[in-house]
N, C-alpha and C. Protein backbone atom coordinates (compact mmCIF):
# COMPACT_ATOMS: atom_id res chain seq x y z
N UNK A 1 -13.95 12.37 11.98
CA UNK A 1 -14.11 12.22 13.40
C UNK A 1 -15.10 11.09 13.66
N UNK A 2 -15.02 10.27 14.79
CA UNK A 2 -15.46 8.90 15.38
C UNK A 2 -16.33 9.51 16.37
N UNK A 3 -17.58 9.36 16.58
CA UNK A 3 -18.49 9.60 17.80
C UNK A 3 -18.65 8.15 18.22
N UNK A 4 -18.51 7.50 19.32
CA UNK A 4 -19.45 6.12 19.87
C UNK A 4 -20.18 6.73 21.20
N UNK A 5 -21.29 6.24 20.90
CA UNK A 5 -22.39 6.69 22.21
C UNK A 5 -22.51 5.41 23.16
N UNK A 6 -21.76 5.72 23.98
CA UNK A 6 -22.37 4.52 25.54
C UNK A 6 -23.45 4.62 26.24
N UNK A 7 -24.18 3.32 25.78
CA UNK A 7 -25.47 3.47 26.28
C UNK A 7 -25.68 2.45 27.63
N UNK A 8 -26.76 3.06 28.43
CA UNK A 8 -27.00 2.43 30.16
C UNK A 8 -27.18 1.21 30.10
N UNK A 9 -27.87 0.53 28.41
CA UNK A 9 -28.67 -1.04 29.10
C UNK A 9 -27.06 -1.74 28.61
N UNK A 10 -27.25 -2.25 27.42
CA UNK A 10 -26.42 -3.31 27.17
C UNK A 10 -24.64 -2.92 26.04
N UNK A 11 -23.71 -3.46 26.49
CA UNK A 11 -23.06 -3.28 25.69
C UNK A 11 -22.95 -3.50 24.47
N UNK A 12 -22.59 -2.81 23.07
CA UNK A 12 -23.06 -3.53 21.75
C UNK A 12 -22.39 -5.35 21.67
N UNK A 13 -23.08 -6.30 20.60
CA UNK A 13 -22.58 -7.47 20.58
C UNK A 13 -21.34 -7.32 19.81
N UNK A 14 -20.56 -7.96 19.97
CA UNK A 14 -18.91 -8.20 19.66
C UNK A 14 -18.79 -9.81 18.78
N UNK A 15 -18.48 -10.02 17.93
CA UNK A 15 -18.16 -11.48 17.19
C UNK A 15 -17.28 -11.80 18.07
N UNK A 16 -16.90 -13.32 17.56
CA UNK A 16 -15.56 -14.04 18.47
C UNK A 16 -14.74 -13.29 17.64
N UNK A 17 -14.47 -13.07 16.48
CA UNK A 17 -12.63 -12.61 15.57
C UNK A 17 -12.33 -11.66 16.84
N UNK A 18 -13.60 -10.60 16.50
CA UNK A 18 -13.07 -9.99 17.39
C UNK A 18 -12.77 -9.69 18.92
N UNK A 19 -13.42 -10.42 19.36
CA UNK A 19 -12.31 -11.18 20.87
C UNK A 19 -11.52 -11.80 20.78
N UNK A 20 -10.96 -12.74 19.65
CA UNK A 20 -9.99 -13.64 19.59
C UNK A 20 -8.54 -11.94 19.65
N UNK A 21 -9.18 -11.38 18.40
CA UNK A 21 -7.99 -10.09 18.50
C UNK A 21 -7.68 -9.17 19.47
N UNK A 22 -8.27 -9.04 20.55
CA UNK A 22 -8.24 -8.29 21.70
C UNK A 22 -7.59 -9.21 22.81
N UNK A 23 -8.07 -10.45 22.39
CA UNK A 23 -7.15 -11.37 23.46
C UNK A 23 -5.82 -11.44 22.92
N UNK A 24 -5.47 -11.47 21.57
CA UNK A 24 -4.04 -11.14 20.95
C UNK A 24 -3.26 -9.93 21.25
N UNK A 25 -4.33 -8.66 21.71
CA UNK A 25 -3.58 -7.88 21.75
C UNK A 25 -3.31 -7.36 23.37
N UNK A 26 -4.09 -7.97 24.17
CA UNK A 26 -4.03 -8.21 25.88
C UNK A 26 -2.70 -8.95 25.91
N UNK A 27 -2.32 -10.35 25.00
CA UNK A 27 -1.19 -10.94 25.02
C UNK A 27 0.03 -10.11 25.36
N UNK A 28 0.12 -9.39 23.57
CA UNK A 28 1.10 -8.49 23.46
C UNK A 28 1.78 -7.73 24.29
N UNK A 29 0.89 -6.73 24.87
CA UNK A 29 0.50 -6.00 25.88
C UNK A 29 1.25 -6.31 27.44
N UNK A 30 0.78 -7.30 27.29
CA UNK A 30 0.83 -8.36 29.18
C UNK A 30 2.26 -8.78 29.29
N UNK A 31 2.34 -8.97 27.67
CA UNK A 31 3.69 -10.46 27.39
C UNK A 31 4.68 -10.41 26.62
N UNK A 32 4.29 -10.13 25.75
CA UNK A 32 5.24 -9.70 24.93
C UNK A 32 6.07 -9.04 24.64
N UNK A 33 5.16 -7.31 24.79
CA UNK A 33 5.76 -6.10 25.14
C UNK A 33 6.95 -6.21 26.48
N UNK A 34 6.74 -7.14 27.38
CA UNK A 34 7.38 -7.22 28.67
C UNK A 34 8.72 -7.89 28.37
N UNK A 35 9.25 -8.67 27.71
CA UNK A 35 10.50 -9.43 27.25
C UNK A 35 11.35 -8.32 27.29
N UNK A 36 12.52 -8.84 27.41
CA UNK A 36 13.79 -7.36 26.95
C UNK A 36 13.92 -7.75 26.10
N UNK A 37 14.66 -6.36 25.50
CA UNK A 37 15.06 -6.09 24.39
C UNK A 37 16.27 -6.98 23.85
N UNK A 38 17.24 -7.34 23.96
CA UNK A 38 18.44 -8.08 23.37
C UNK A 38 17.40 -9.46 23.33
N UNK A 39 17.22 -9.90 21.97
CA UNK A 39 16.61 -11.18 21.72
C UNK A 39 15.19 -10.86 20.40
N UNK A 40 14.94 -10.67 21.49
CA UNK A 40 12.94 -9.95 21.20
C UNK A 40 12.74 -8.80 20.64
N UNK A 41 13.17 -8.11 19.70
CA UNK A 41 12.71 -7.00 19.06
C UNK A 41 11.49 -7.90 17.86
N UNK A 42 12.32 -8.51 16.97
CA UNK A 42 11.93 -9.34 16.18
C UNK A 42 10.54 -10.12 16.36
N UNK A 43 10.55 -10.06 17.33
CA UNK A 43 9.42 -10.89 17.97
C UNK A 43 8.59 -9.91 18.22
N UNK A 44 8.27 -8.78 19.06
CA UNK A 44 7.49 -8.00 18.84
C UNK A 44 7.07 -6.80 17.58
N UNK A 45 7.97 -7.49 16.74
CA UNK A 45 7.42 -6.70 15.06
C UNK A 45 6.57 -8.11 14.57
N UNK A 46 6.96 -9.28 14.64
CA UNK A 46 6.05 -10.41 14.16
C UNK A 46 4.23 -10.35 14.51
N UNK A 47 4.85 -10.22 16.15
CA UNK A 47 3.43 -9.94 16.82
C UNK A 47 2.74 -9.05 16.28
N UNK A 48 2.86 -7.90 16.46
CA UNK A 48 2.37 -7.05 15.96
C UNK A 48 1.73 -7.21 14.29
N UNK A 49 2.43 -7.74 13.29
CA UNK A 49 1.76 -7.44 12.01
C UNK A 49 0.95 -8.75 12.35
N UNK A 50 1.04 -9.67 12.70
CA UNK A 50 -0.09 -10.46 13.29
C UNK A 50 -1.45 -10.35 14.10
N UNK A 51 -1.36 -8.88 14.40
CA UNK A 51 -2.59 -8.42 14.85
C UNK A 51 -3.05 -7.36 13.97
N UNK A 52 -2.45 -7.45 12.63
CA UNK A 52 -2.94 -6.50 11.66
C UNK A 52 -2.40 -5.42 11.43
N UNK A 53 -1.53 -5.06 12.44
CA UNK A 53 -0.44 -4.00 11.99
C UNK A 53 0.12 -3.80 10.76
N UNK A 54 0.08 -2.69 10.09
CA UNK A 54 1.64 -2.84 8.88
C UNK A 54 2.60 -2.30 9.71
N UNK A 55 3.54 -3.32 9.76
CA UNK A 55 5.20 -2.87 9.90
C UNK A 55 5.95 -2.80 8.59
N UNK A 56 6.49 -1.73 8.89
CA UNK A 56 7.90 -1.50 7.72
C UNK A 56 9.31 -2.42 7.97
N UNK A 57 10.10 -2.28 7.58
CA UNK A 57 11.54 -2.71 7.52
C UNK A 57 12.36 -2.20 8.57
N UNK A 58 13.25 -3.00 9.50
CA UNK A 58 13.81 -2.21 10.03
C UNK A 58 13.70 -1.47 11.28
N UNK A 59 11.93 -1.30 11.78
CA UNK A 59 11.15 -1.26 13.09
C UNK A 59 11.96 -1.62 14.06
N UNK A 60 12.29 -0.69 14.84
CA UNK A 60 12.86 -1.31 16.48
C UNK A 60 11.50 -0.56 17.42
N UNK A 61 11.20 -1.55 18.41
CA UNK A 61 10.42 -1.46 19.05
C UNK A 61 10.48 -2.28 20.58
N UNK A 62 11.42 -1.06 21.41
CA UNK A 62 11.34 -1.45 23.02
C UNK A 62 10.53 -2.00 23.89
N UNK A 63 10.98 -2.49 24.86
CA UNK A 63 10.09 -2.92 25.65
C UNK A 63 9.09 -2.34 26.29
N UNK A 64 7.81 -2.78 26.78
CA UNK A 64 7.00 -2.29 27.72
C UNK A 64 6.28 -1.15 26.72
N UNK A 65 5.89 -1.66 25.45
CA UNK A 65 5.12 -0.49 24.95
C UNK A 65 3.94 -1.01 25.02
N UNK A 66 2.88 -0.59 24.72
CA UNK A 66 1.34 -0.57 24.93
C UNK A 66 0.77 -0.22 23.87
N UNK A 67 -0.05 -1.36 22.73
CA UNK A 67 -0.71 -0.48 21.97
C UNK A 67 -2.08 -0.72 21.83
N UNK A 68 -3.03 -0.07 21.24
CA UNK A 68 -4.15 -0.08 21.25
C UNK A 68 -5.33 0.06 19.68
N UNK A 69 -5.68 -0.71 19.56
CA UNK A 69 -6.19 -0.72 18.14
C UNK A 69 -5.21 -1.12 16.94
N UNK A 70 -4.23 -2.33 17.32
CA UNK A 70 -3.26 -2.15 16.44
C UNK A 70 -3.31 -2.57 15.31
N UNK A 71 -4.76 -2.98 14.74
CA UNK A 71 -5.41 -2.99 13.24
C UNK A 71 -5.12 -2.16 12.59
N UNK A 72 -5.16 -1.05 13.24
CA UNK A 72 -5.26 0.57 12.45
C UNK A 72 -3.86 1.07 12.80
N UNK A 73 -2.99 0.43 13.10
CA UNK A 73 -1.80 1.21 13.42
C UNK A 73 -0.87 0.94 11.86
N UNK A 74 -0.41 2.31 11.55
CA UNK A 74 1.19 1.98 9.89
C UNK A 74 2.23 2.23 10.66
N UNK A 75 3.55 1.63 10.67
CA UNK A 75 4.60 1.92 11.32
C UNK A 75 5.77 1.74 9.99
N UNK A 76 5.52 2.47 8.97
CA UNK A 76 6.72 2.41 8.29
C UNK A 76 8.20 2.39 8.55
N UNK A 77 9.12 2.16 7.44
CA UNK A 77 10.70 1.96 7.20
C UNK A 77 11.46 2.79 8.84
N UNK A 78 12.07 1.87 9.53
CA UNK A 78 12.96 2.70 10.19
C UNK A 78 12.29 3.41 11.23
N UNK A 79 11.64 3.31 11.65
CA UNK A 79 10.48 3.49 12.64
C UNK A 79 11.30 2.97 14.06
N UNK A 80 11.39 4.06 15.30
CA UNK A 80 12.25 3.65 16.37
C UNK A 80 11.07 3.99 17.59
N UNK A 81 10.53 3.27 18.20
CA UNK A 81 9.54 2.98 19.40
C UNK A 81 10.21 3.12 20.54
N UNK A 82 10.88 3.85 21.83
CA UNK A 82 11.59 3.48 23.45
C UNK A 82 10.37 2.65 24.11
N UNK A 83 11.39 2.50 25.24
CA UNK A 83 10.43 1.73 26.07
C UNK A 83 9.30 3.09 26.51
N UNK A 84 8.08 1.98 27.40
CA UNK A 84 7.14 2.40 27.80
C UNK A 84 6.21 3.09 27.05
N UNK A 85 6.41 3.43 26.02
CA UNK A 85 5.32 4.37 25.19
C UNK A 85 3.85 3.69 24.96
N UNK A 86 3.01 4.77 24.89
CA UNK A 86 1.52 4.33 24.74
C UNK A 86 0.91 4.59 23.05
N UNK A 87 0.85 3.90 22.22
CA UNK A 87 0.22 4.00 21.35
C UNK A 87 -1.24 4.01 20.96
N UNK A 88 -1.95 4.57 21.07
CA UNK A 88 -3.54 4.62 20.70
C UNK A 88 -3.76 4.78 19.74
N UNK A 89 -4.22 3.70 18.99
CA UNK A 89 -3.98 3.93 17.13
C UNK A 89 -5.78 3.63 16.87
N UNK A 90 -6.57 3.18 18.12
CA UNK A 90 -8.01 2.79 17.20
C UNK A 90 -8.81 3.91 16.57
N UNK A 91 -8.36 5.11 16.29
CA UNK A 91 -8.70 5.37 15.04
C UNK A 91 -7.94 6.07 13.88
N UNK A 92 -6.85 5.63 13.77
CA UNK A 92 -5.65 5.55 12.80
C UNK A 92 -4.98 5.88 13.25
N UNK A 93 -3.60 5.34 13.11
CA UNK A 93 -2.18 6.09 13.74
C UNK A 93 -1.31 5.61 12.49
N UNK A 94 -0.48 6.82 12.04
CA UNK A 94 0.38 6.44 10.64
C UNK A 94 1.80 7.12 11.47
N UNK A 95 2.29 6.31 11.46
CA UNK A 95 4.42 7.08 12.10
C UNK A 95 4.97 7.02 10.87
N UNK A 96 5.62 8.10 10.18
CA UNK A 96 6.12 7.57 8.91
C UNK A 96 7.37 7.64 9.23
N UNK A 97 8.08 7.36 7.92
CA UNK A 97 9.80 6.52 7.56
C UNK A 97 10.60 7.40 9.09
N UNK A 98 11.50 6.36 9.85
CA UNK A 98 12.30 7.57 10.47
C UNK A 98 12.42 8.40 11.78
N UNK A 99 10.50 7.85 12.01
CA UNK A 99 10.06 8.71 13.18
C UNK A 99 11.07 7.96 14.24
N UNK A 100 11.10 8.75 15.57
CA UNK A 100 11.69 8.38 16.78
C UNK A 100 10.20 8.88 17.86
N UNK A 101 9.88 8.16 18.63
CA UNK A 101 9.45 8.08 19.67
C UNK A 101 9.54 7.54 21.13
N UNK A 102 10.58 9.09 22.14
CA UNK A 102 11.18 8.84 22.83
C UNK A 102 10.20 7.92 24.04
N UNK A 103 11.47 8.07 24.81
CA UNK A 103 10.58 6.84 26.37
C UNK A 103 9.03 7.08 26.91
N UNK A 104 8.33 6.46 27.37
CA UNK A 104 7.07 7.02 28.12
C UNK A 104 6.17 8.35 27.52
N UNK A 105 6.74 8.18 26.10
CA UNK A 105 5.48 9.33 25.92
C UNK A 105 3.97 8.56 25.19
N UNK A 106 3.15 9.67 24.92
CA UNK A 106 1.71 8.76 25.21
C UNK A 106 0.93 9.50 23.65
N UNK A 107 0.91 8.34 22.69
CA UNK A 107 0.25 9.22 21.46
C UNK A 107 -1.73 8.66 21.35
N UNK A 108 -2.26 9.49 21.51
CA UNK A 108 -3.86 8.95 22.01
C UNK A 108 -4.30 9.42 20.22
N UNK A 109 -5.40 8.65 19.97
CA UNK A 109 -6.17 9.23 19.44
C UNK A 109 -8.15 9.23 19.26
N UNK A 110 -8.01 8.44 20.53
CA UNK A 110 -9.31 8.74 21.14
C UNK A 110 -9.11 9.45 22.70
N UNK A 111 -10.63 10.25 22.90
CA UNK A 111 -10.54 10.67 24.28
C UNK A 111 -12.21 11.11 24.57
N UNK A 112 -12.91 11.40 25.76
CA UNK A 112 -13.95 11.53 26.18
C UNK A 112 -14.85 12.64 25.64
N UNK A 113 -15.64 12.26 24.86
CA UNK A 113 -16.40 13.53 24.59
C UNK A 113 -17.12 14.39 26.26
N UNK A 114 -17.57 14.86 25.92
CA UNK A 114 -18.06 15.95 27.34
C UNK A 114 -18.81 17.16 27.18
N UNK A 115 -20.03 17.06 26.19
CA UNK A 115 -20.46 18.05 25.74
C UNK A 115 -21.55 18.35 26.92
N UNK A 116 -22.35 17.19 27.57
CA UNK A 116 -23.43 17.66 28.21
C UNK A 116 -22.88 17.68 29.76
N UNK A 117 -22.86 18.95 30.27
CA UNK A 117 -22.34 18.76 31.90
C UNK A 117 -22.82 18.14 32.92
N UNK A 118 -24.22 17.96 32.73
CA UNK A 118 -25.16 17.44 33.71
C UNK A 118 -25.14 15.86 33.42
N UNK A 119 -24.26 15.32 32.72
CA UNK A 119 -24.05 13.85 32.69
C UNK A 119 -22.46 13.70 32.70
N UNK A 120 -22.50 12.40 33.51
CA UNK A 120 -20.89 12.24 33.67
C UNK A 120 -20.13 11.71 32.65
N UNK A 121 -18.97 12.21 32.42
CA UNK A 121 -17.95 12.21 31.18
C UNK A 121 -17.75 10.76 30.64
N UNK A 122 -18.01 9.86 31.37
CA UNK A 122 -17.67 8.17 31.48
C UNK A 122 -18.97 8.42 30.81
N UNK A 123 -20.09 8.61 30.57
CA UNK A 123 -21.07 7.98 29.93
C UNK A 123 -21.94 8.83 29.00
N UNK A 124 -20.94 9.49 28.27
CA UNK A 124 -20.69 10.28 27.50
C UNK A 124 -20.16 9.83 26.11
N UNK A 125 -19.60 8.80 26.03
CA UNK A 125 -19.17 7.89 24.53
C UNK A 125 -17.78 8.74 24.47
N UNK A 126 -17.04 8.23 23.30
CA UNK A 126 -15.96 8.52 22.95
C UNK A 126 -15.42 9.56 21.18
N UNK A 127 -14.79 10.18 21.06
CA UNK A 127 -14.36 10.96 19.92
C UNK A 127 -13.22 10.68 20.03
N UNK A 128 -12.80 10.14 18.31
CA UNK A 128 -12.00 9.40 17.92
C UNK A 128 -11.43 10.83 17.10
N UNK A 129 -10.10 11.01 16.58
CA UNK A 129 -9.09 11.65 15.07
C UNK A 129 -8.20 10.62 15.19
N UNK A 130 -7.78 10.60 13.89
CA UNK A 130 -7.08 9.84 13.49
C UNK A 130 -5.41 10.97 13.65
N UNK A 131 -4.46 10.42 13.45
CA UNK A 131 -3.61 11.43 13.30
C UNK A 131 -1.95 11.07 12.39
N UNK A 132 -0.95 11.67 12.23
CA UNK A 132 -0.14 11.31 11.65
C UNK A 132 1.30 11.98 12.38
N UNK A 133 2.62 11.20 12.45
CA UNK A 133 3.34 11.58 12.85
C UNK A 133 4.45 11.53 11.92
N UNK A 134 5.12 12.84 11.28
CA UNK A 134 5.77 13.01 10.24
C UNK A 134 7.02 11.92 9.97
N UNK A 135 7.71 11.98 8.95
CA UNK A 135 9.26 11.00 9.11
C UNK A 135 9.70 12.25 9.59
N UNK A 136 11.19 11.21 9.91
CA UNK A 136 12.12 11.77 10.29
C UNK A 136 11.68 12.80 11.79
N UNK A 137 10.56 12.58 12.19
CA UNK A 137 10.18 14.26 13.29
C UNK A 137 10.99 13.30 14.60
N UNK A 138 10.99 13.59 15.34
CA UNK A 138 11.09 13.02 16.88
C UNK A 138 10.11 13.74 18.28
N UNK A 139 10.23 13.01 18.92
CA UNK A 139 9.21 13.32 19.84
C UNK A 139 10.06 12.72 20.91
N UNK A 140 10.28 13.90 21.95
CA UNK A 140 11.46 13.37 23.22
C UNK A 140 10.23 12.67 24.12
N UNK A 141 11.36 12.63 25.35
CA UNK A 141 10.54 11.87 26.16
C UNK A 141 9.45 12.68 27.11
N UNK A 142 8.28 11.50 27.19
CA UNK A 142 7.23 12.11 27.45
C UNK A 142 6.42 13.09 27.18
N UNK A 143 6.13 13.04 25.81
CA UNK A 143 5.45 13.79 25.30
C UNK A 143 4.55 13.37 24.84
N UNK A 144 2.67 14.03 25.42
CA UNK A 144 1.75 13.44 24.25
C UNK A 144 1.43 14.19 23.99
N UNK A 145 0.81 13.13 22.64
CA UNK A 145 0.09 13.85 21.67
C UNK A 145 -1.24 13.87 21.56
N UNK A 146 -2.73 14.77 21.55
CA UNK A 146 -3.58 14.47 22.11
C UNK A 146 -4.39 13.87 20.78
N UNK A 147 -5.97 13.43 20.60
CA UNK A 147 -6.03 12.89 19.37
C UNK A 147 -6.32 14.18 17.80
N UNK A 148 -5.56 14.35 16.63
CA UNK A 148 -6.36 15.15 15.57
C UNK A 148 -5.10 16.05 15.77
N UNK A 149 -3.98 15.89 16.55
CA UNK A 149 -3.13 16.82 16.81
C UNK A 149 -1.44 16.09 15.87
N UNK A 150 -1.43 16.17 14.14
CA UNK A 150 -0.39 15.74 13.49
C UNK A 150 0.79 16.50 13.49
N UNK A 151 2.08 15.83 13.66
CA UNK A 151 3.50 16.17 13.78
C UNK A 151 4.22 16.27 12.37
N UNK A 152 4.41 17.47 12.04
CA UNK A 152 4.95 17.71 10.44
C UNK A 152 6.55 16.44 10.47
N UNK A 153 6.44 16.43 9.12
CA UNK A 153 8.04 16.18 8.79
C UNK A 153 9.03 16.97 9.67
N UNK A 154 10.35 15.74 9.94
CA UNK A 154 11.57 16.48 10.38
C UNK A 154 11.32 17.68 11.94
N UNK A 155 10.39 17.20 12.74
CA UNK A 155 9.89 18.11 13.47
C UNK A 155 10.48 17.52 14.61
N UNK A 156 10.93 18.79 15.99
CA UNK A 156 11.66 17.51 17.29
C UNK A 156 10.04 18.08 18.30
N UNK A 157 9.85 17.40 18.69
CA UNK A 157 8.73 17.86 20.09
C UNK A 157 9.91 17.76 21.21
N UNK A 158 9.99 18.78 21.85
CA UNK A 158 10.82 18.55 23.13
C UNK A 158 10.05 17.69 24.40
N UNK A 159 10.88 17.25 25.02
CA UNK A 159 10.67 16.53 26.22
C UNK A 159 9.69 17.17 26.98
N UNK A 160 8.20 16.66 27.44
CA UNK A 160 7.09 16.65 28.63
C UNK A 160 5.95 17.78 27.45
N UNK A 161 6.55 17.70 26.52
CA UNK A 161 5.52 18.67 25.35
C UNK A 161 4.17 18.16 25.55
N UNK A 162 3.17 18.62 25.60
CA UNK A 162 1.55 18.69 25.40
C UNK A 162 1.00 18.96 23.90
N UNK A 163 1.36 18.11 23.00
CA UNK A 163 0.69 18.66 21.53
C UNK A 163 -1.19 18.47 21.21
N UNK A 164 -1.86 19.63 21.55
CA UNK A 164 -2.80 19.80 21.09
C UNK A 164 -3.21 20.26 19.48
N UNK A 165 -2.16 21.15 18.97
CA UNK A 165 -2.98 21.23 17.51
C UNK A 165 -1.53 20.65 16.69
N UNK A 166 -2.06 20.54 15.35
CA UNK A 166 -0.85 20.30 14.38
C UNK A 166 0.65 21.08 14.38
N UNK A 167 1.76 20.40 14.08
CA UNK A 167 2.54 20.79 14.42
C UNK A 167 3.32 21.07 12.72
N UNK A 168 3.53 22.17 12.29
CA UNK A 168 4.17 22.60 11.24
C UNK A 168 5.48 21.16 10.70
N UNK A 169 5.79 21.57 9.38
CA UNK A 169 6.94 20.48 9.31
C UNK A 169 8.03 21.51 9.27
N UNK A 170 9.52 20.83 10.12
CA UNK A 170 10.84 20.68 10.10
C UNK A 170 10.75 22.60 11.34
N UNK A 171 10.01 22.05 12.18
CA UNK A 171 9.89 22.70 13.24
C UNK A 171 10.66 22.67 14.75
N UNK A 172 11.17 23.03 15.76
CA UNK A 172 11.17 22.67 16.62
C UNK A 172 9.85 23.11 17.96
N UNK A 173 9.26 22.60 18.61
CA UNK A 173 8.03 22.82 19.47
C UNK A 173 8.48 22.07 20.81
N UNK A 174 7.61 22.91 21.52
CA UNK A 174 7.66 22.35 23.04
C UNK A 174 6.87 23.75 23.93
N UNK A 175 6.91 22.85 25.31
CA UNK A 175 5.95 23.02 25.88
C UNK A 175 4.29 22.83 26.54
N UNK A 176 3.60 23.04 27.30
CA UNK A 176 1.86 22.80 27.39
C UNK A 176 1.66 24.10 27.44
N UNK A 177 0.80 24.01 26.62
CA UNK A 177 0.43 23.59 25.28
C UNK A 177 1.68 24.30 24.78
N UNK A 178 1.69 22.75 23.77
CA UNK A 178 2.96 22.57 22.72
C UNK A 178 2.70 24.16 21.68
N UNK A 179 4.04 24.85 21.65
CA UNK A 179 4.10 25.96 20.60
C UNK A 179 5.28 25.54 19.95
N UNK A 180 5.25 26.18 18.76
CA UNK A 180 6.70 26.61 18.12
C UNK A 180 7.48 27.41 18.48
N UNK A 181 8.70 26.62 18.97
CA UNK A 181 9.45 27.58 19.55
C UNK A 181 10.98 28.01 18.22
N UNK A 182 10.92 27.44 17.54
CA UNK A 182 12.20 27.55 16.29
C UNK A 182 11.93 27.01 14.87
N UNK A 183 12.56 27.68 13.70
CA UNK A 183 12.59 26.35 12.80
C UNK A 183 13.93 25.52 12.60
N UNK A 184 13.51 24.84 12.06
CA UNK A 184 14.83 23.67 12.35
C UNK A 184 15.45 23.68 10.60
N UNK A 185 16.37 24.42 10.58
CA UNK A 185 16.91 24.73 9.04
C UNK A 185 17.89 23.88 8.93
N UNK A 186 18.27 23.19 7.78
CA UNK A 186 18.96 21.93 7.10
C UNK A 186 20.34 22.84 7.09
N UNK A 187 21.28 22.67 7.53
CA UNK A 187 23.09 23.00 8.11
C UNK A 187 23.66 22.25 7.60
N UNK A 188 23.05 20.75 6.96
CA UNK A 188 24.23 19.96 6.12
C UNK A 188 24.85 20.29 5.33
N UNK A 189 24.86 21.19 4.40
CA UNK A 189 25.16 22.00 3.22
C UNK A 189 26.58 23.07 3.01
């Protein structure tokens, strides 16, 4: 787990790399992400491992996605992104072989600490988990995931799901808060 404490006087100092990479990834973000799809997939997998990303093989990645920390982001083999989705990877995000991540859903893995009440949540610093999203799992649309909260293998999150804790592998889940609602048994056979 990531604690950063925001403090009243000054913000910490920042090098240029790293503004040069935040202005790369404001680009992305602003510009890139915004192109349609027939043309530009290609182009936003380039971008991306150019801001330090590992991309896998094969990555399709829609328009209008948003990511964040994409140093720390793995997007292995076959990896399928819809439009609009929010990626929050600054403090690790791993999608392995396969994953699907439907339209507009939102995978965080930072969010506001809030331990002391008598101070406001904004100035309170931030708590980071890192998290992992299984192969093969899917995640319908609009579903987040909150941060420290990993998606087993072969797992579907149904559509508007709330995943707060880990999610078993080759599961089906849904709901707020996300439960198991089935397992998802292999019928190919």
């Amino acid at each position: 787990m990531q604690v950063t404490q925001a403090t009243n006087n000054r913000p910490p100092r920042r090098g240029l790399r790293r503004y040069i990479k935040k202005a790369g990834e404001i680009a992305f973000n602003s510009f890139i992400a915004k192109l349609p799809n027939r043309g530009f997939r290609n182009l936003r997998v380039m971008a991306l491992r150019s801001l330090g990303a590992q991309v896998g093989q094969e990555v399709r990645l829609s328009r209008n996605i948003k990511i964040l920390g994409a140093e720390h982001l793995v997007l292995e083999d076959k990896v399928s992104i819809a439009n609009s989705v929010l990626l929050d990877a600054r403090a690790g995000l791993r999608i392995e072989e396969g994953a699907l991540i439907g339209f507009e859903s939102i995978v965080l893995t930072y969010t506001h600490a809030w331990p002391d009440p008598k101070t406001p949540v904004q100035f309170q610093g931030a708590i980071g988990k890192s998290l992992t999203i299984g192969s093969l799992s899917w995640l319908g649309m609009r579903v987040m995931v909150l941060p420290g909260a990993n998606i087993g293998r072969a797992s579907v999150v149904g559509a508007g799901a709330v995943v707060t804790k880990d999610i078993p592998n080759q599961v089906v889940a849904a709901g707020n808060p996300c439960e198991v609602r089935n397992e998802r048994l292999d019928r190919t056979n």
